[in-house]
PDB file of N, CA and C in Angstrom:
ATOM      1  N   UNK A   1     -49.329 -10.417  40.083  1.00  0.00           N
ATOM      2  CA  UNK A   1     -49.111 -10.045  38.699  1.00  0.00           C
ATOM      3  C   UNK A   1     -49.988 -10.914  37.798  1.00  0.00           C
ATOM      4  N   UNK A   2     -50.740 -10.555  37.364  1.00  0.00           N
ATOM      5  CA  UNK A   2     -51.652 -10.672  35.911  1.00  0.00           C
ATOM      6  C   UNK A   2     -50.830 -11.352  34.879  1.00  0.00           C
ATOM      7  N   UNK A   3     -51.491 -12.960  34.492  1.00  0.00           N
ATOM      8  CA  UNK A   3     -51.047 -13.655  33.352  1.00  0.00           C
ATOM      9  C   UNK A   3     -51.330 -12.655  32.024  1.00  0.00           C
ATOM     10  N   UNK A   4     -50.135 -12.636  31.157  1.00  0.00           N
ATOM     11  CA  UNK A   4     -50.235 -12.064  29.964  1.00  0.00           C
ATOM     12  C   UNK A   4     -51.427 -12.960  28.926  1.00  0.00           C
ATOM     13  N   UNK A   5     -52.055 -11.949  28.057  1.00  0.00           N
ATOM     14  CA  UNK A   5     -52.771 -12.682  27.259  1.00  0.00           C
ATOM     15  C   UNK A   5     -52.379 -13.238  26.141  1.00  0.00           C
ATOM     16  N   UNK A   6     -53.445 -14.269  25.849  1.00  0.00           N
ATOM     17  CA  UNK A   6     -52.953 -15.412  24.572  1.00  0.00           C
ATOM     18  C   UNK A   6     -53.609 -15.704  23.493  1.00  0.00           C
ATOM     19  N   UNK A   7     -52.932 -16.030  22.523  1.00  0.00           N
ATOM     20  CA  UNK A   7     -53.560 -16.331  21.725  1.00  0.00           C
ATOM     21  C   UNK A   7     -54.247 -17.802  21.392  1.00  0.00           C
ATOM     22  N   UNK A   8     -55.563 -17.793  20.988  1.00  0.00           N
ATOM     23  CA  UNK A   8     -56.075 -19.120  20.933  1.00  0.00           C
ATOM     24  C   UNK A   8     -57.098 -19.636  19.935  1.00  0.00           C
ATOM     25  N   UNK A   9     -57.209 -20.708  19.672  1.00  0.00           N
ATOM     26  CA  UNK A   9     -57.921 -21.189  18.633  1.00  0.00           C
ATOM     27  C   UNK A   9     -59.093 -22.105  18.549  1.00  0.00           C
ATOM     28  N   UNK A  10     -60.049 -22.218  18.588  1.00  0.00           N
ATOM     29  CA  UNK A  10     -60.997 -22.636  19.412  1.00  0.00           C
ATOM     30  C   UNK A  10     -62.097 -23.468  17.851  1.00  0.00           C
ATOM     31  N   UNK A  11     -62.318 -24.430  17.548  1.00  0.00           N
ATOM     32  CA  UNK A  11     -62.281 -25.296  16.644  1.00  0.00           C
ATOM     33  C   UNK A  11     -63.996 -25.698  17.076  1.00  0.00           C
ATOM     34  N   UNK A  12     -65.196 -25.826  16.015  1.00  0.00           N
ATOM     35  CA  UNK A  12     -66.567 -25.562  16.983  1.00  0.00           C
ATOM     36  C   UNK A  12     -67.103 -26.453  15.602  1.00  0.00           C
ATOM     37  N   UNK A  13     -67.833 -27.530  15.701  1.00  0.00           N
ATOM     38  CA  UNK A  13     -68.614 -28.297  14.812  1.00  0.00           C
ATOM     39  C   UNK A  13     -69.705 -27.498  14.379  1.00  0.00           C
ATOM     40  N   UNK A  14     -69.406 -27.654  12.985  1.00  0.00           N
ATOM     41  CA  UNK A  14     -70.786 -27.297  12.207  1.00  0.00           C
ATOM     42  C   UNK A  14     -70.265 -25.383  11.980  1.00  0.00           C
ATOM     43  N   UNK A  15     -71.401 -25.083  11.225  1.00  0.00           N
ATOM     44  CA  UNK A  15     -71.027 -23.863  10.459  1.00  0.00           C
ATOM     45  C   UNK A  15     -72.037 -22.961  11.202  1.00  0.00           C
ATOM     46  N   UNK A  16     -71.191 -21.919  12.430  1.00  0.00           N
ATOM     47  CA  UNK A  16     -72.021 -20.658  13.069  1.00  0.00           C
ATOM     48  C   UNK A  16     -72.848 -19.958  11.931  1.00  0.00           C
ATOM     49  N   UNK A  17     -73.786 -19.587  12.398  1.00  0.00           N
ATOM     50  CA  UNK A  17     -74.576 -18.474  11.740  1.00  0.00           C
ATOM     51  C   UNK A  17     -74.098 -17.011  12.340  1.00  0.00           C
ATOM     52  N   UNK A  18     -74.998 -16.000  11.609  1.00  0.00           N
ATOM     53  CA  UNK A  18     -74.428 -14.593  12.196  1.00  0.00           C
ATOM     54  C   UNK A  18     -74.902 -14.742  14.039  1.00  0.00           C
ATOM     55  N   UNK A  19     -75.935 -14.938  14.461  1.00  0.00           N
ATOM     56  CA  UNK A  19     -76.382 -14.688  15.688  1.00  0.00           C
ATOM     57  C   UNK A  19     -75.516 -15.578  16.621  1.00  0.00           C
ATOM     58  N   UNK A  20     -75.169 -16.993  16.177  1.00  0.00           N
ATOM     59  CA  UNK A  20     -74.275 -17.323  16.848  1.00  0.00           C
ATOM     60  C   UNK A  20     -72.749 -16.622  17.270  1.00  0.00           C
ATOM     61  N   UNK A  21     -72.538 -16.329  15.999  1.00  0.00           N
ATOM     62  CA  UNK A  21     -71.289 -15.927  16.018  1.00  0.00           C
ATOM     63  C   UNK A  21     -71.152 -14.350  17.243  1.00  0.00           C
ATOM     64  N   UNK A  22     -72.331 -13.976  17.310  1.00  0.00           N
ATOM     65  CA  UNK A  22     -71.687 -12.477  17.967  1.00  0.00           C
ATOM     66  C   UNK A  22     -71.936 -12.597  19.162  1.00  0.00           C
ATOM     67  N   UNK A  23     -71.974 -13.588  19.800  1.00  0.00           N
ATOM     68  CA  UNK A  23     -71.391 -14.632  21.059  1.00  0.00           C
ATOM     69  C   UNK A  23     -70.539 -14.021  21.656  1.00  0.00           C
ATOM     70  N   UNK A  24     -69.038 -14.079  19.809  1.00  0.00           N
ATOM     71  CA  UNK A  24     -67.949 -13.955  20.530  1.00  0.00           C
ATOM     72  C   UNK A  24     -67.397 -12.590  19.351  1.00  0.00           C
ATOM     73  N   UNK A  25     -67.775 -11.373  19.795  1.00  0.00           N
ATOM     74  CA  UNK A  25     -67.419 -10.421  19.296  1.00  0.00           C
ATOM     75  C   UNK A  25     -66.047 -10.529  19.299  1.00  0.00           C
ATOM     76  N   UNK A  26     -64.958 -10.739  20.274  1.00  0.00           N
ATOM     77  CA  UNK A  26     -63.451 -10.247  20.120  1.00  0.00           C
ATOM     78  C   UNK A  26     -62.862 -11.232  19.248  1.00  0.00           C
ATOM     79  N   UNK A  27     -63.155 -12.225  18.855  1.00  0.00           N
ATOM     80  CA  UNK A  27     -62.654 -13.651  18.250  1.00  0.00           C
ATOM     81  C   UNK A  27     -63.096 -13.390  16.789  1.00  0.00           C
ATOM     82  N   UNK A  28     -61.978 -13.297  15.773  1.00  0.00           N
ATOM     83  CA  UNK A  28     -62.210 -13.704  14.133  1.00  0.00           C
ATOM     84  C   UNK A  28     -62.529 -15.057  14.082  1.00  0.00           C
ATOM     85  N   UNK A  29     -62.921 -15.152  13.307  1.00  0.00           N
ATOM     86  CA  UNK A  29     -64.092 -16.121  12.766  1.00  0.00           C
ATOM     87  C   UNK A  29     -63.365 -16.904  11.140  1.00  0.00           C
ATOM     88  N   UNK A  30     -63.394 -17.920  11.116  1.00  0.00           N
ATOM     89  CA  UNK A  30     -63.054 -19.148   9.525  1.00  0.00           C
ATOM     90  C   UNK A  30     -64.024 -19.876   9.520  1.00  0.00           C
ATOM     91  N   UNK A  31     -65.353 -20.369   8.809  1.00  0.00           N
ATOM     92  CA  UNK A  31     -65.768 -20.991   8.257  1.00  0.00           C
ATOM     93  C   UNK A  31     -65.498 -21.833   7.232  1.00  0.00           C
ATOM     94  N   UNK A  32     -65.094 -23.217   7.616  1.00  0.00           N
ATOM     95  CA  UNK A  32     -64.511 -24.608   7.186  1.00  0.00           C
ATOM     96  C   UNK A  32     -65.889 -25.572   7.034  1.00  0.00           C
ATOM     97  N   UNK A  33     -65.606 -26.134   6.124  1.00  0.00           N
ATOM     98  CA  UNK A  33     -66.859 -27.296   5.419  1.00  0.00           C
ATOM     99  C   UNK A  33     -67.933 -27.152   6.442  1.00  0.00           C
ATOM    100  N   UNK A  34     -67.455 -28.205   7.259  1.00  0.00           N
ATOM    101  CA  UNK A  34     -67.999 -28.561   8.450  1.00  0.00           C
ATOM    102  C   UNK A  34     -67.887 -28.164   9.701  1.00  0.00           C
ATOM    103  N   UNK A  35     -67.193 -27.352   9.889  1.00  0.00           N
ATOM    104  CA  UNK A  35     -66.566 -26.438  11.212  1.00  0.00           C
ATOM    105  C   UNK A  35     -66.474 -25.029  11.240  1.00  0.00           C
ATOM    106  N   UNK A  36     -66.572 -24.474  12.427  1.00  0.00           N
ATOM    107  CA  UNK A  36     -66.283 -23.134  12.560  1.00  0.00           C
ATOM    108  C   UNK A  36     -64.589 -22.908  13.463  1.00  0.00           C
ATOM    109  N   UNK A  37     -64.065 -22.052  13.176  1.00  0.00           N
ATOM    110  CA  UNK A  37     -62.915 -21.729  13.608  1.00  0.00           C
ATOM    111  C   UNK A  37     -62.906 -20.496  14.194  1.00  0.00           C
ATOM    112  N   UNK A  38     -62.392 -20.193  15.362  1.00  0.00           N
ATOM    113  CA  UNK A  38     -62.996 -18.758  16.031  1.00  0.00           C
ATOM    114  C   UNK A  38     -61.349 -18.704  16.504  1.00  0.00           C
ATOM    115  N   UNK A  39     -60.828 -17.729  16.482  1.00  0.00           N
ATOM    116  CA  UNK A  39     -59.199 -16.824  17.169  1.00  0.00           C
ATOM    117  C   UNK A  39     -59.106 -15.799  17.463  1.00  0.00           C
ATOM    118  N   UNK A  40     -58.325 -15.905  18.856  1.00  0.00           N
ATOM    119  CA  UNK A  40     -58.676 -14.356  19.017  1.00  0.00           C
ATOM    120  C   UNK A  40     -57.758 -14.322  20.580  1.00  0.00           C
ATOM    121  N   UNK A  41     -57.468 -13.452  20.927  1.00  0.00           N
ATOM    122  CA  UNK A  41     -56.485 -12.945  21.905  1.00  0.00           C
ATOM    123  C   UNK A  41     -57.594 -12.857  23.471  1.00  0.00           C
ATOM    124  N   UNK A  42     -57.233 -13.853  24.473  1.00  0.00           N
ATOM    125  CA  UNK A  42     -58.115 -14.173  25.680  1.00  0.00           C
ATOM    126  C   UNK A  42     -56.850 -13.465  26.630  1.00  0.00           C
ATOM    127  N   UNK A  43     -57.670 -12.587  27.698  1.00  0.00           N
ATOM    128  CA  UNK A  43     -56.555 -11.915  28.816  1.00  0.00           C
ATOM    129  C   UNK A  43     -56.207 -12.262  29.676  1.00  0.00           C
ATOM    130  N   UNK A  44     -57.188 -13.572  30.029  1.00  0.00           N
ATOM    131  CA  UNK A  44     -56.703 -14.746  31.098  1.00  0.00           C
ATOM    132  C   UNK A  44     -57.494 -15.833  31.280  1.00  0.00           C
ATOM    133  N   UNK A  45     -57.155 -17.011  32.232  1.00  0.00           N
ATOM    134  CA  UNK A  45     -57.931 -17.950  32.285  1.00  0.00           C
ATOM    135  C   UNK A  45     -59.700 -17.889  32.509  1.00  0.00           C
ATOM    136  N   UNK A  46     -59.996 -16.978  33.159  1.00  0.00           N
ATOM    137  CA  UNK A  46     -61.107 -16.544  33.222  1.00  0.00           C
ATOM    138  C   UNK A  46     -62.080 -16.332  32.089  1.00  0.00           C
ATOM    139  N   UNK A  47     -61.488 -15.394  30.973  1.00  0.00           N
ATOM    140  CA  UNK A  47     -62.167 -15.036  29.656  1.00  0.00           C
ATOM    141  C   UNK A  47     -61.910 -16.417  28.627  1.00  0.00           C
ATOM    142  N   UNK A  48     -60.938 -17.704  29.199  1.00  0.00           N
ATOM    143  CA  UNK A  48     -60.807 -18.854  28.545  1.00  0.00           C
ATOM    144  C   UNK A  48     -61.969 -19.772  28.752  1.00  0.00           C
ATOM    145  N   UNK A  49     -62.730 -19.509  29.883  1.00  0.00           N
ATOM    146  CA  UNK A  49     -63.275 -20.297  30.896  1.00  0.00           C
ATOM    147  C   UNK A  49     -65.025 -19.633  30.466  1.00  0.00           C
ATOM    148  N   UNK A  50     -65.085 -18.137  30.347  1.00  0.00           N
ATOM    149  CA  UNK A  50     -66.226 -17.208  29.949  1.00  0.00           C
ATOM    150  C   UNK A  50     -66.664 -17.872  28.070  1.00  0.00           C
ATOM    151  N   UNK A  51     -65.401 -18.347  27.514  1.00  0.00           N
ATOM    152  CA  UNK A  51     -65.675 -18.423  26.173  1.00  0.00           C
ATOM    153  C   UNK A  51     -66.373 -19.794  25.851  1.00  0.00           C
ATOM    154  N   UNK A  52     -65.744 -20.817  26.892  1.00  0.00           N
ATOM    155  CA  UNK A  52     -66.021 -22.236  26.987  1.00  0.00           C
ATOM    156  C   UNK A  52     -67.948 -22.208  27.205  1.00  0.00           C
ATOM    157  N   UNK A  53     -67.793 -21.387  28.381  1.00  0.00           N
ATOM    158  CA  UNK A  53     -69.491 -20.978  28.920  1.00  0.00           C
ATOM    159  C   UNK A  53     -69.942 -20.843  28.017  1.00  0.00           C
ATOM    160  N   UNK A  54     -69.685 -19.876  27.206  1.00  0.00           N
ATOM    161  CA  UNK A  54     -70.737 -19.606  25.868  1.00  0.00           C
ATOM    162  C   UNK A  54     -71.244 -20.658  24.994  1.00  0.00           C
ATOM    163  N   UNK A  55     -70.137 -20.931  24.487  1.00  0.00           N
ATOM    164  CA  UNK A  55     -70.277 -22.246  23.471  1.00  0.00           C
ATOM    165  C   UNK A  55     -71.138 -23.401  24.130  1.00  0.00           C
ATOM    166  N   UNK A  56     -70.889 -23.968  25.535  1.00  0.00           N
ATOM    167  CA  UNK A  56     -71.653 -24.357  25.898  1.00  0.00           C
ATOM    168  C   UNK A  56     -73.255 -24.057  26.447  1.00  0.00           C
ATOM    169  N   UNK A  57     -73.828 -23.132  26.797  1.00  0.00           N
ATOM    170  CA  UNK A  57     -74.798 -22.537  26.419  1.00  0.00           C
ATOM    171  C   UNK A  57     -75.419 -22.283  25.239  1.00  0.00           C
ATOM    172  N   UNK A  58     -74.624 -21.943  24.311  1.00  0.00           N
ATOM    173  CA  UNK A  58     -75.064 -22.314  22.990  1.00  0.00           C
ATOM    174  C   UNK A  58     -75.375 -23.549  22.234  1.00  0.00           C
ATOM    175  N   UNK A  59     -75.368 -24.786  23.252  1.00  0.00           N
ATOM    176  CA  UNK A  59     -75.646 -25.965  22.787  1.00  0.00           C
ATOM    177  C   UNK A  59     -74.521 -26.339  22.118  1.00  0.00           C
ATOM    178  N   UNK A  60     -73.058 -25.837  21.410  1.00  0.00           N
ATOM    179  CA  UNK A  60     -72.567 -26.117  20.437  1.00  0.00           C
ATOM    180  C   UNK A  60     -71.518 -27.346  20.989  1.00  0.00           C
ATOM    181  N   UNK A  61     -70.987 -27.993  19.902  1.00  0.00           N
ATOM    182  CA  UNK A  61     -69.965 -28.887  20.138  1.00  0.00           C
ATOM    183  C   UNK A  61     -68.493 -28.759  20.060  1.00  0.00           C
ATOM    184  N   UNK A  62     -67.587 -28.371  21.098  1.00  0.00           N
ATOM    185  CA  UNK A  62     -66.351 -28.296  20.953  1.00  0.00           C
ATOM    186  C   UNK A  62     -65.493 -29.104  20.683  1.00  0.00           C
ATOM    187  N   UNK A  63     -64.357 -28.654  19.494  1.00  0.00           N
ATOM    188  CA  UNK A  63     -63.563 -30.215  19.154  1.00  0.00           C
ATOM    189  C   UNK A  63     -62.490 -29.674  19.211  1.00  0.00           C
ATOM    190  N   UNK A  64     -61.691 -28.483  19.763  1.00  0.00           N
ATOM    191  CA  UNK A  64     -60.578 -28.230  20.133  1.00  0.00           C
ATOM    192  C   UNK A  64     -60.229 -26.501  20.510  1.00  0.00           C
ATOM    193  N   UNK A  65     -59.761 -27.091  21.767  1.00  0.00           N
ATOM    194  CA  UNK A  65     -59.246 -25.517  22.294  1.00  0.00           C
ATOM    195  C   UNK A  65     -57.782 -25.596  22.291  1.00  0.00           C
ATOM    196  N   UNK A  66     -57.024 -24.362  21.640  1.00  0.00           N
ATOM    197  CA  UNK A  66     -55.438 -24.679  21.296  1.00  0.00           C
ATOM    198  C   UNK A  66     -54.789 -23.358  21.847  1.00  0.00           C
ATOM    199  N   UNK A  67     -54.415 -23.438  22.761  1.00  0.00           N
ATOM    200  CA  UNK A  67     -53.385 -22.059  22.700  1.00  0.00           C
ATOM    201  C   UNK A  67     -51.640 -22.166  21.710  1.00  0.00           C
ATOM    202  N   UNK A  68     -52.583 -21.115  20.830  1.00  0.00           N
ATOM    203  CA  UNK A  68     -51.122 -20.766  19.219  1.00  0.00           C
ATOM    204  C   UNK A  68     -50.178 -19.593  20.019  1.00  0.00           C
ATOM    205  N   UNK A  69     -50.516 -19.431  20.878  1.00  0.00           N
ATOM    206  CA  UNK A  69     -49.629 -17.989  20.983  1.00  0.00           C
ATOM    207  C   UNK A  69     -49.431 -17.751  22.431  1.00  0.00           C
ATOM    208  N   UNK A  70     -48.288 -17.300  23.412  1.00  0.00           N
ATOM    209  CA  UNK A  70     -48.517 -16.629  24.642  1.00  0.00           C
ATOM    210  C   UNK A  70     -47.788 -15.252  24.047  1.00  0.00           C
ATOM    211  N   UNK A  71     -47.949 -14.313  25.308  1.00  0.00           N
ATOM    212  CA  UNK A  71     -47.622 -13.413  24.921  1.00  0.00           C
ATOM    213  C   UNK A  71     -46.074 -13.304  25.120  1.00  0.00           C
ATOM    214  N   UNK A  72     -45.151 -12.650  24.370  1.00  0.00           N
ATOM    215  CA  UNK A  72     -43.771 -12.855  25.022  1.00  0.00           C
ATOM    216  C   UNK A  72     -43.736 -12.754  26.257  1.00  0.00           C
ATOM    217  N   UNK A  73     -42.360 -13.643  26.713  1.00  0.00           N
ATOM    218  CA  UNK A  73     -42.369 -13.799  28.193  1.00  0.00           C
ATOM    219  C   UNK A  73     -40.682 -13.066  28.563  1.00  0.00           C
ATOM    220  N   UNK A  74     -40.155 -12.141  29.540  1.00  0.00           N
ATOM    221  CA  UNK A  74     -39.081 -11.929  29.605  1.00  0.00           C
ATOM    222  C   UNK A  74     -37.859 -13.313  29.798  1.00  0.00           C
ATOM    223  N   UNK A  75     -37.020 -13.586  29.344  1.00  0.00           N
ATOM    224  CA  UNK A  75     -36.241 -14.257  29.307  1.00  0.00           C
ATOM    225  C   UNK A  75     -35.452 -14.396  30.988  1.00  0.00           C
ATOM    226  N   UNK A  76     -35.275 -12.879  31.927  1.00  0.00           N
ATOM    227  CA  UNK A  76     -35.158 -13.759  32.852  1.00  0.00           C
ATOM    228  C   UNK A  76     -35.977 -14.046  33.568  1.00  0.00           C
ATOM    229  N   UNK A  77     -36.942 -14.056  33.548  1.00  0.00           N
ATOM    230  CA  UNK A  77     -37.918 -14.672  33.997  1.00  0.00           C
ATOM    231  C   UNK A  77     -38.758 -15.493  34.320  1.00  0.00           C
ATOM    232  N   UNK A  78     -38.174 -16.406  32.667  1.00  0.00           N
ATOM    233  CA  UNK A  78     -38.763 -17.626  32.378  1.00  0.00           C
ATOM    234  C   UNK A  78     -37.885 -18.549  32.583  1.00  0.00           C
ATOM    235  N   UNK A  79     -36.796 -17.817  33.004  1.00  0.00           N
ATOM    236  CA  UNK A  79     -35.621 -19.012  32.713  1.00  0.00           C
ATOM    237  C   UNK A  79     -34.676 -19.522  31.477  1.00  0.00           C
ATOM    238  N   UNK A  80     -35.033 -18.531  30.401  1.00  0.00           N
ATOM    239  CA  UNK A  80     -34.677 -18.833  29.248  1.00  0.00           C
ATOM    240  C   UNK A  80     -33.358 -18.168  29.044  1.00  0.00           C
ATOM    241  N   UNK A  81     -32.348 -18.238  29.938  1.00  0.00           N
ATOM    242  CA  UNK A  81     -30.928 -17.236  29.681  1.00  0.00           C
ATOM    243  C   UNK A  81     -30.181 -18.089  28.791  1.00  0.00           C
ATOM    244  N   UNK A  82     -29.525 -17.795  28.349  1.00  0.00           N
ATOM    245  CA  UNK A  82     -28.318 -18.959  28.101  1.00  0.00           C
ATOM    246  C   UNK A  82     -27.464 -19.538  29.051  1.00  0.00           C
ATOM    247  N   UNK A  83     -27.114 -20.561  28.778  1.00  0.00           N
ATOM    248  CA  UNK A  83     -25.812 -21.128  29.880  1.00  0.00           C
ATOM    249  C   UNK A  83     -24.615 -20.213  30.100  1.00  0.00           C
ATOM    250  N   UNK A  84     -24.061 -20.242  31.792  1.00  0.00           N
ATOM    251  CA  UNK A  84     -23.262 -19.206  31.717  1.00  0.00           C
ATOM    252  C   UNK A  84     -21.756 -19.852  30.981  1.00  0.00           C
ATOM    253  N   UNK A  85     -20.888 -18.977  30.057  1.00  0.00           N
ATOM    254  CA  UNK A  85     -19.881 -20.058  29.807  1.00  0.00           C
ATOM    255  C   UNK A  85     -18.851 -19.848  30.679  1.00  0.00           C
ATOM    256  N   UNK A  86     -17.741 -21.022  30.742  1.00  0.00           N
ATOM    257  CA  UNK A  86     -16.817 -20.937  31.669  1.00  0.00           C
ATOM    258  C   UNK A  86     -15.699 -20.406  31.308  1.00  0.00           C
TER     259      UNK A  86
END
């Protein structure tokens, strides 16, 4: 079974230009002073790992990869039931 996808936030020194940026077509984009901010919904470790590649190929400098979001997880599944009461 296939990890659900996540949401993530990916924090990149200095201010992308357009050509940089379409790198990462699926990822919205924030331009901050000095930083670029890229988010965007990854389908598994792999496309976490494909995005890292880029940026690094692109010479650029990473200053934070954050996962903001998983996708809901079923409760029994995760373990998240409540206690049974007595």
């Amino acid at each position: 079974m296939a990890a659900p996808a996540s949401l993530y936030r990916i924090r990149i020194k200095g201010r992308l230009g357009a050509t940089a940026l379409s790198a990462f077509p699926s990822m919205s984009c924030e331009l901050m002073r000095s930083e670029t901010v890229l988010t965007g919904w990854l389908e598994d470790q792999a496309a976490v790992f494909g995005v890292l590649a880029q940026i690094e190929g692109l010479g650029l400098q990473l200053l934070e990869l954050r996962q903001i979001q998983a996708s809901p997880r079923l409760p029994e599944l995760a373990g998240d039931r409540p206690p049974d009461r007595v």
